[in-house]
PDB file of N, CA and C in Angstrom:
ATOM      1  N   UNK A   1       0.843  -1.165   0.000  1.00  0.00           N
ATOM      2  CA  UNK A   1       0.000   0.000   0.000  1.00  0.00           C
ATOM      3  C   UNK A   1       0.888   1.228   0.000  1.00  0.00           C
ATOM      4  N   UNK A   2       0.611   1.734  -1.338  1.00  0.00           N
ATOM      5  CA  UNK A   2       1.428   3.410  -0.900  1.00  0.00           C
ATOM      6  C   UNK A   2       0.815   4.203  -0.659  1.00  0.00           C
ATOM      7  N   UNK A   3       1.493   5.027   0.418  1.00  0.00           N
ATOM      8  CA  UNK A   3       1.012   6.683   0.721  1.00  0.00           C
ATOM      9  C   UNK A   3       1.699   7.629  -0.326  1.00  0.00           C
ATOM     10  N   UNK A   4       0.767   8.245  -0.763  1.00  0.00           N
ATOM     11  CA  UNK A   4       0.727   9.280  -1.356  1.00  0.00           C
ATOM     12  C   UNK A   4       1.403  10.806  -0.636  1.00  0.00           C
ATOM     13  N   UNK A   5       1.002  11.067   0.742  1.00  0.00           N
ATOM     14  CA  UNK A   5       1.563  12.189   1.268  1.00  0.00           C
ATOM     15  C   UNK A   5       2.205  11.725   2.574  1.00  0.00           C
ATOM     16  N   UNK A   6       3.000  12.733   3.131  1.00  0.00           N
ATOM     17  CA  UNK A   6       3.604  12.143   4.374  1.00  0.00           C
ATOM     18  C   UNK A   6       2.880  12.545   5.298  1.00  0.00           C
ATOM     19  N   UNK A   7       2.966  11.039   6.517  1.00  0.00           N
ATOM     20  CA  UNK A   7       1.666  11.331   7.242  1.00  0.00           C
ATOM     21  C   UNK A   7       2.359  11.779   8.801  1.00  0.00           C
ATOM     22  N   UNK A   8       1.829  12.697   9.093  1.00  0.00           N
ATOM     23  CA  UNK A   8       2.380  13.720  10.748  1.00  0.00           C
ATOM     24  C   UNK A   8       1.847  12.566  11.521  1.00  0.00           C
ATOM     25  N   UNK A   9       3.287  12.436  12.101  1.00  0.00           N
ATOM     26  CA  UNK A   9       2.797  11.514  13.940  1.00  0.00           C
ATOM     27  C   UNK A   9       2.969  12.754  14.699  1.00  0.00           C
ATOM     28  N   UNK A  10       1.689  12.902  15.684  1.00  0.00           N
ATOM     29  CA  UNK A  10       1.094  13.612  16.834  1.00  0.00           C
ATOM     30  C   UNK A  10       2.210  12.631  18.159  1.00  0.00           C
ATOM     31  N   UNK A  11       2.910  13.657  18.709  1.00  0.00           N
ATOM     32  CA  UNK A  11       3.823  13.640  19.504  1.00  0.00           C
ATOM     33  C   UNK A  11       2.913  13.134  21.043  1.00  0.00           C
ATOM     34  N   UNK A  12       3.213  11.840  21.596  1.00  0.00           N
ATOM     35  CA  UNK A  12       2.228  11.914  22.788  1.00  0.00           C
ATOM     36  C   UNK A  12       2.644  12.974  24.068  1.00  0.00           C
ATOM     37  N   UNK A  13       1.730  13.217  24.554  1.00  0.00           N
ATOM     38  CA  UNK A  13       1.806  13.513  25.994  1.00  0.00           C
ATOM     39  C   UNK A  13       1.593  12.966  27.259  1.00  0.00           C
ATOM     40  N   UNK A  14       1.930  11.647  27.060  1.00  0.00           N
ATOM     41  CA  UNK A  14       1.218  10.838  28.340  1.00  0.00           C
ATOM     42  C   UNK A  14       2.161  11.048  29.507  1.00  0.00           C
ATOM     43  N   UNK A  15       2.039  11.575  30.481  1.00  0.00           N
ATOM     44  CA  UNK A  15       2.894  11.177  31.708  1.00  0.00           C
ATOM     45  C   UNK A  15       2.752  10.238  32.307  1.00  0.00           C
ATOM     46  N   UNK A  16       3.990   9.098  31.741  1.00  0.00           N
ATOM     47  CA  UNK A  16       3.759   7.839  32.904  1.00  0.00           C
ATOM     48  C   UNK A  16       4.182   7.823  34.251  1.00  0.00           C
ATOM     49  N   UNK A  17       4.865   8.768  34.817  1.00  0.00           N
ATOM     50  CA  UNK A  17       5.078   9.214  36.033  1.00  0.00           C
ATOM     51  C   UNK A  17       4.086   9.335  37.248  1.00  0.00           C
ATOM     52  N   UNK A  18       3.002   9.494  36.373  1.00  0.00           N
ATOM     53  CA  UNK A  18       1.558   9.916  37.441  1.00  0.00           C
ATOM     54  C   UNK A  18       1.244   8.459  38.180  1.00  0.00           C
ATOM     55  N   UNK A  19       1.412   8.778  39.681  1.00  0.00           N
ATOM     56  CA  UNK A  19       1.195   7.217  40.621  1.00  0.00           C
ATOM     57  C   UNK A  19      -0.646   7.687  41.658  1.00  0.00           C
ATOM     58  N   UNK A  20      -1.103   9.009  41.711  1.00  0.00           N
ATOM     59  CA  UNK A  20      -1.546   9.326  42.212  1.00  0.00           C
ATOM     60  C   UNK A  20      -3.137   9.421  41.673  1.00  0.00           C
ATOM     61  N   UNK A  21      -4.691   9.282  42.535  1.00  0.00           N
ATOM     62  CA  UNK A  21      -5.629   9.434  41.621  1.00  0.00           C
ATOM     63  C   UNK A  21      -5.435  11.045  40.539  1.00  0.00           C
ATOM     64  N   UNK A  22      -5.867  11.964  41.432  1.00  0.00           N
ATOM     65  CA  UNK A  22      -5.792  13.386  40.828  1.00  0.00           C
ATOM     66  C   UNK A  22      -4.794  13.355  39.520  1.00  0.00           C
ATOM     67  N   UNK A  23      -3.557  13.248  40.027  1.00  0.00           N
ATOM     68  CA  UNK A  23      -2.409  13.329  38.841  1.00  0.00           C
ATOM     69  C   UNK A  23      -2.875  12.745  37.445  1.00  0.00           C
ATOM     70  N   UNK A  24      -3.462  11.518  37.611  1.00  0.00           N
ATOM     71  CA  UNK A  24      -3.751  10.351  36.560  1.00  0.00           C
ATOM     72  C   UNK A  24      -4.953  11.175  35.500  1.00  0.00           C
ATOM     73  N   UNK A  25      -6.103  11.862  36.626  1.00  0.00           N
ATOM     74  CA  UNK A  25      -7.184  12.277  36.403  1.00  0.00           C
ATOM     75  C   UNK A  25      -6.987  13.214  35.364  1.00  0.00           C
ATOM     76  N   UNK A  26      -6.014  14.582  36.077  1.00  0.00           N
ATOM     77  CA  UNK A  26      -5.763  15.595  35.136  1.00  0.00           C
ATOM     78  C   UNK A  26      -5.072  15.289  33.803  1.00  0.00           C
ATOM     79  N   UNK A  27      -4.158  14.030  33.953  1.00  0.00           N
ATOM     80  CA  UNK A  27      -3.508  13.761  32.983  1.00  0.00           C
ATOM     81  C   UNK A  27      -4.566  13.142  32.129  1.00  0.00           C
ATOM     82  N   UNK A  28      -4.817  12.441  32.091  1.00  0.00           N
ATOM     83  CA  UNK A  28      -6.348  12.072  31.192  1.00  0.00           C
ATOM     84  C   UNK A  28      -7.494  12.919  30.562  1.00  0.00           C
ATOM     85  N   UNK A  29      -7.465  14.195  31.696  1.00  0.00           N
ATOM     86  CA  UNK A  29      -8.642  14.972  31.012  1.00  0.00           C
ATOM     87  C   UNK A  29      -7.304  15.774  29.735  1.00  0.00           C
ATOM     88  N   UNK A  30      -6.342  15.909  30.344  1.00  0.00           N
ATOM     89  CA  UNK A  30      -5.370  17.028  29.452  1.00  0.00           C
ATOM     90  C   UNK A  30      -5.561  16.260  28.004  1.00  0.00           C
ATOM     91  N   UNK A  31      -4.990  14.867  28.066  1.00  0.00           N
ATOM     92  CA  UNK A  31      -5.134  14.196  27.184  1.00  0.00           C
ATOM     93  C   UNK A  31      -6.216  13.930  26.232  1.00  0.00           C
ATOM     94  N   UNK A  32      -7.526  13.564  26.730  1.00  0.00           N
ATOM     95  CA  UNK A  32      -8.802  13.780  25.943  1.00  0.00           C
ATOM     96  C   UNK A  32      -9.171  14.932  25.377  1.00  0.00           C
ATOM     97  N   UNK A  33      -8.688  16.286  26.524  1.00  0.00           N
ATOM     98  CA  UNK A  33      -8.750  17.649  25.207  1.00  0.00           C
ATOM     99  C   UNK A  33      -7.995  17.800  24.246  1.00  0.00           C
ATOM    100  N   UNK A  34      -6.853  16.908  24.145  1.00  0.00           N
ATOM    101  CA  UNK A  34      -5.853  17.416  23.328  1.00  0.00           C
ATOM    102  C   UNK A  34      -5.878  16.689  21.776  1.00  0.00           C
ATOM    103  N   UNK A  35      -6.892  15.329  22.456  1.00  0.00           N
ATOM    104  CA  UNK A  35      -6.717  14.592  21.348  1.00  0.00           C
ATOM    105  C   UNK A  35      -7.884  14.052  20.804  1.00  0.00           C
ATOM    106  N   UNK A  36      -8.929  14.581  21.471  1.00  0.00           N
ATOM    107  CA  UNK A  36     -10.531  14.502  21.097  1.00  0.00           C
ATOM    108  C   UNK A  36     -11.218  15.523  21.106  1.00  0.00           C
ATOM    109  N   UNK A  37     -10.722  16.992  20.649  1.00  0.00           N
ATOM    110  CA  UNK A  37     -11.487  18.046  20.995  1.00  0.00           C
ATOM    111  C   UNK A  37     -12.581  18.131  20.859  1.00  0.00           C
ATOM    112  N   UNK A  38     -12.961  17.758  19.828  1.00  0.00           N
ATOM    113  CA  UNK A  38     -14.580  17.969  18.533  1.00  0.00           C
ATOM    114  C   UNK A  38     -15.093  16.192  19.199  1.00  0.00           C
ATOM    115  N   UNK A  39     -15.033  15.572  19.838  1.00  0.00           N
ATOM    116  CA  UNK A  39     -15.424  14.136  19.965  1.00  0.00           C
ATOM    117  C   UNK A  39     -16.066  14.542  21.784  1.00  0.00           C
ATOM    118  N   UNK A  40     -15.581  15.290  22.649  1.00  0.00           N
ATOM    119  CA  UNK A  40     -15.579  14.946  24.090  1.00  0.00           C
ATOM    120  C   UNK A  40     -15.649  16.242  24.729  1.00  0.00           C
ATOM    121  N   UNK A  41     -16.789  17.009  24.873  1.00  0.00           N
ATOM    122  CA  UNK A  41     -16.235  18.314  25.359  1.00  0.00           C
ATOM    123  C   UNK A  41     -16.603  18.668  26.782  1.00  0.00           C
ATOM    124  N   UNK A  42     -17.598  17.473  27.349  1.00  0.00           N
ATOM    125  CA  UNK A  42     -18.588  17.531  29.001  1.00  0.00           C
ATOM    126  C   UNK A  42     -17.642  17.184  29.408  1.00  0.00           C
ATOM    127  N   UNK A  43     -16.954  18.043  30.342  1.00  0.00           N
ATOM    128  CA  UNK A  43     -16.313  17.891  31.510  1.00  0.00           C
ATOM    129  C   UNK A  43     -16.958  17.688  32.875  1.00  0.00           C
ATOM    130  N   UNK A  44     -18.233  17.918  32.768  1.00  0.00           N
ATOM    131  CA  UNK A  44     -18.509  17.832  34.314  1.00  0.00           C
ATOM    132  C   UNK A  44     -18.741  16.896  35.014  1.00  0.00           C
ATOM    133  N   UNK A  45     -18.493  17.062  36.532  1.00  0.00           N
ATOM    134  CA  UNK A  45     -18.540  15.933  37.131  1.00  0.00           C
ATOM    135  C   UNK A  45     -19.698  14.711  37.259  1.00  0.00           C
ATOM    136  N   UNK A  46     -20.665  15.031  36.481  1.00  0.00           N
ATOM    137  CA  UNK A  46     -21.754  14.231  36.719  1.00  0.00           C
ATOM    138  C   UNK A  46     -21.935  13.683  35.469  1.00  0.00           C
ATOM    139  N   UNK A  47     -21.138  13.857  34.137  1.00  0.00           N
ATOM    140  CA  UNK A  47     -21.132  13.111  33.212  1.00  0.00           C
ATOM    141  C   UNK A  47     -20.835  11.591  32.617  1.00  0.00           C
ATOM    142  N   UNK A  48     -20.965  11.041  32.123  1.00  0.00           N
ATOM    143  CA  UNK A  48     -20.966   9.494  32.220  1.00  0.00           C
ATOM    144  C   UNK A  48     -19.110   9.265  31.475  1.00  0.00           C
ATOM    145  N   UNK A  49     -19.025  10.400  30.842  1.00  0.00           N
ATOM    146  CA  UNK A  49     -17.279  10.604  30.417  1.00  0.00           C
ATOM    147  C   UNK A  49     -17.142  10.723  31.294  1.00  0.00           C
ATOM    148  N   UNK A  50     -17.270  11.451  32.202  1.00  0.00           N
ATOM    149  CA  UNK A  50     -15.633  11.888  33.449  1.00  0.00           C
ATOM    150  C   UNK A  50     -15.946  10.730  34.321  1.00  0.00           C
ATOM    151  N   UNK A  51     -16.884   9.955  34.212  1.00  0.00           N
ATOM    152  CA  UNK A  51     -17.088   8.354  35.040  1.00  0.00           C
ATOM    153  C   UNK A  51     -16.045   7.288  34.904  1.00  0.00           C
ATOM    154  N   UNK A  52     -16.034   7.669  33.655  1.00  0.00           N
ATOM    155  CA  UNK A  52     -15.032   6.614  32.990  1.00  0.00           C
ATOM    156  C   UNK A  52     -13.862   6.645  33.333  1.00  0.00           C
ATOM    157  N   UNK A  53     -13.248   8.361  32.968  1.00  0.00           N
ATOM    158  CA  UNK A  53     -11.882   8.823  33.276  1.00  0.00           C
ATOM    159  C   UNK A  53     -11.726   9.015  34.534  1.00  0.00           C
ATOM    160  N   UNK A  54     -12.543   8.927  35.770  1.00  0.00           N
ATOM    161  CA  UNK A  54     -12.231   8.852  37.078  1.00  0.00           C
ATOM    162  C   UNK A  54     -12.518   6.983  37.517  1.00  0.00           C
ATOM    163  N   UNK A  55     -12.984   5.831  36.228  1.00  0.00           N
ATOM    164  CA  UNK A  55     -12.869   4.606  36.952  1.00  0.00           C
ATOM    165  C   UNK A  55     -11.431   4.417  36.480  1.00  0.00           C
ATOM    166  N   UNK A  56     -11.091   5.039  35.666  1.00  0.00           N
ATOM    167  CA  UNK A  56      -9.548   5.135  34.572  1.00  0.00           C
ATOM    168  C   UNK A  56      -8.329   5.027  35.706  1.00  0.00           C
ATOM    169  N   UNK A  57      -8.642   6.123  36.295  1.00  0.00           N
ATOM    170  CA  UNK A  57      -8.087   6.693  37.020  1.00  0.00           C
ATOM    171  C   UNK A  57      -7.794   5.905  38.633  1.00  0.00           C
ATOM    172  N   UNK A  58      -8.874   5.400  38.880  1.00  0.00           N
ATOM    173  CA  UNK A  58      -9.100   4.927  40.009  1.00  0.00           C
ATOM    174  C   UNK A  58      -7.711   3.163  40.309  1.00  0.00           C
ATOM    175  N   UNK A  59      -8.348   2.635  38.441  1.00  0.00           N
ATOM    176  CA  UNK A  59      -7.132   1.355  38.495  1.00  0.00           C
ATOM    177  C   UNK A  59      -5.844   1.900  38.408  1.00  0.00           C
ATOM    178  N   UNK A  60      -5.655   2.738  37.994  1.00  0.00           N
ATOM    179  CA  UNK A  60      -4.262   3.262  37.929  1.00  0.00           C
ATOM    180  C   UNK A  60      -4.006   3.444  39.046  1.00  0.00           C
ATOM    181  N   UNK A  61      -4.835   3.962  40.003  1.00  0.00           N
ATOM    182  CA  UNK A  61      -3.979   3.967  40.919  1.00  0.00           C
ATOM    183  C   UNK A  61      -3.984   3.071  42.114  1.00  0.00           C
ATOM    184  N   UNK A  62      -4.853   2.452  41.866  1.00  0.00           N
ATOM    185  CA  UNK A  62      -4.871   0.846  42.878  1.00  0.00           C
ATOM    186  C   UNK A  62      -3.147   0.002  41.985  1.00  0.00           C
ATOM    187  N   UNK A  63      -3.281   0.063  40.620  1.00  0.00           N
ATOM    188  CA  UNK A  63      -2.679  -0.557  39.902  1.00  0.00           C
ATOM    189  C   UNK A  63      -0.708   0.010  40.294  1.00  0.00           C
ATOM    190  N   UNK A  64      -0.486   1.018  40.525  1.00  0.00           N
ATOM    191  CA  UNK A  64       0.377   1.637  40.803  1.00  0.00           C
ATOM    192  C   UNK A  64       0.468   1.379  41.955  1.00  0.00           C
ATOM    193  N   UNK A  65      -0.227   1.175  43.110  1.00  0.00           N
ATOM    194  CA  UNK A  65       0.165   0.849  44.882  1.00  0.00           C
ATOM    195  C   UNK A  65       0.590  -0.286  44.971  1.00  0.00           C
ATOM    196  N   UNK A  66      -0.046  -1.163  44.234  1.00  0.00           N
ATOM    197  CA  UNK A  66       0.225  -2.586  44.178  1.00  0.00           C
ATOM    198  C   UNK A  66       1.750  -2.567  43.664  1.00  0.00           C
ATOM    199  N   UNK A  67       2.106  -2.051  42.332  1.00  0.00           N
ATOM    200  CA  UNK A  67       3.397  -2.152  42.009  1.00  0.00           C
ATOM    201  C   UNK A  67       4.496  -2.168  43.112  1.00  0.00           C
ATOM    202  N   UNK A  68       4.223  -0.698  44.180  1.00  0.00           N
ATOM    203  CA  UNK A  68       5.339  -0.022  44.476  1.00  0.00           C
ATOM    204  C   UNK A  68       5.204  -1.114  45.651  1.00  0.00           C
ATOM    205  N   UNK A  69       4.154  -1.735  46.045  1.00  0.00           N
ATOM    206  CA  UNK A  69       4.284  -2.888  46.958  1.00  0.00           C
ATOM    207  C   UNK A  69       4.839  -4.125  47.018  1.00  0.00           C
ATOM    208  N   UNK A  70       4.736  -4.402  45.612  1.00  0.00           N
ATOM    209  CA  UNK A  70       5.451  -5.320  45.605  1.00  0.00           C
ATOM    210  C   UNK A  70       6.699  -5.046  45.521  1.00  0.00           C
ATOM    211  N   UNK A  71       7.431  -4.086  45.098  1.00  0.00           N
ATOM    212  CA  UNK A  71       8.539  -3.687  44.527  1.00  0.00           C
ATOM    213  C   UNK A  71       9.191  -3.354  45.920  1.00  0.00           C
ATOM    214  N   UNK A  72       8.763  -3.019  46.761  1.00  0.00           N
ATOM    215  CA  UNK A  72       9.096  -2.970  47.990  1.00  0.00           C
ATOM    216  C   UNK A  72       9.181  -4.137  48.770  1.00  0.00           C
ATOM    217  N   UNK A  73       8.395  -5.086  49.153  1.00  0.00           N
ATOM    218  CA  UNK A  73       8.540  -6.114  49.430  1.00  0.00           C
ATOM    219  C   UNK A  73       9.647  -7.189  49.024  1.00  0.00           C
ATOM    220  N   UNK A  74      10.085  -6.888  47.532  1.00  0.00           N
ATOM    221  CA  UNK A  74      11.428  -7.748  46.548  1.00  0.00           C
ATOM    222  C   UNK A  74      12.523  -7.088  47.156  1.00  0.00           C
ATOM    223  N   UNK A  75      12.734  -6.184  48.005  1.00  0.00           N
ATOM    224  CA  UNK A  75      13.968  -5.393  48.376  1.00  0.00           C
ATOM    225  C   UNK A  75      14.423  -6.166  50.084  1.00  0.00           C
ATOM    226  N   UNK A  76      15.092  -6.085  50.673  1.00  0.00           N
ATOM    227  CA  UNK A  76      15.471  -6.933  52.062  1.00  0.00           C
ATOM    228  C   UNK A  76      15.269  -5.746  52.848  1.00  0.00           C
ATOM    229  N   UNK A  77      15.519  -4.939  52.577  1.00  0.00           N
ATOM    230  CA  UNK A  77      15.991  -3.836  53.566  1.00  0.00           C
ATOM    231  C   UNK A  77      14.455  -2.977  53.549  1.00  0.00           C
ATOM    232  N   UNK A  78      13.465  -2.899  52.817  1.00  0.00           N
ATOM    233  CA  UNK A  78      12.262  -2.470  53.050  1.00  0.00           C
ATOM    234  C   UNK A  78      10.663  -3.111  52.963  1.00  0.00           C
ATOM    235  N   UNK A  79      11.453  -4.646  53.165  1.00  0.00           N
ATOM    236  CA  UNK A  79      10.478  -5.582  53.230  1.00  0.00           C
ATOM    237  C   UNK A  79       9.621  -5.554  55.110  1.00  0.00           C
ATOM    238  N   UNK A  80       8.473  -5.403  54.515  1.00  0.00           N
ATOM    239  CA  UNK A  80       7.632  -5.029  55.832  1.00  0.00           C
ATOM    240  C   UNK A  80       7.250  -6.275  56.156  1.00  0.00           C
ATOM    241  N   UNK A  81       6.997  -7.618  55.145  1.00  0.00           N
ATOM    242  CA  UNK A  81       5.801  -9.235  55.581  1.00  0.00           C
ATOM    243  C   UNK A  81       7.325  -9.841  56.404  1.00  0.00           C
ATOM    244  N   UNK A  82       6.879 -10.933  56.481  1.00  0.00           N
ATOM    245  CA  UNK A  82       7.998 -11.952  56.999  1.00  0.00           C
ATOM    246  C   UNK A  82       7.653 -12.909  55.770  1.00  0.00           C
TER     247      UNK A  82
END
């Protein structure tokens, strides 16, 4: 299949750094404006979108505690179980 014109890759912005709900949250809404403008524009809290991006949000950050738990636990010196 040829392309005819050259096609622009959209540079991401994801911060994978974000371990926190809020952090994850804002990073997600930043993200959906940036990359769904004309598709997603209800921000408010009682919308069935920001439901989503706050259950989004919510595994991320169960999903992220768990990491740093275990990752803590694999270490000798900051292992809390027996």
């Amino acid at each position: 299949m040829a392309y005819g014109k050259k096609q622009s890759i959209v540079p991401s912005n994801v911060n994978y750094t974000s371990k926190d709900f809020s952090t994850i949250k804002a990073d997600l809404i930043e993200y959906t404006k940036a990359y769904f403008p004309d598709t997603y524009k209800d921000f408010n809290e009682t919308s069935p979108g920001m439901m989503l991006i706050e259950l989004a949000s919510y595994v991320g950050d169960v999903l992220s505690y768990y990491i740093d738990y275990n990752y803590k636990e694999s270490l000798l010196t900051t292992a809390t179980e027996r």
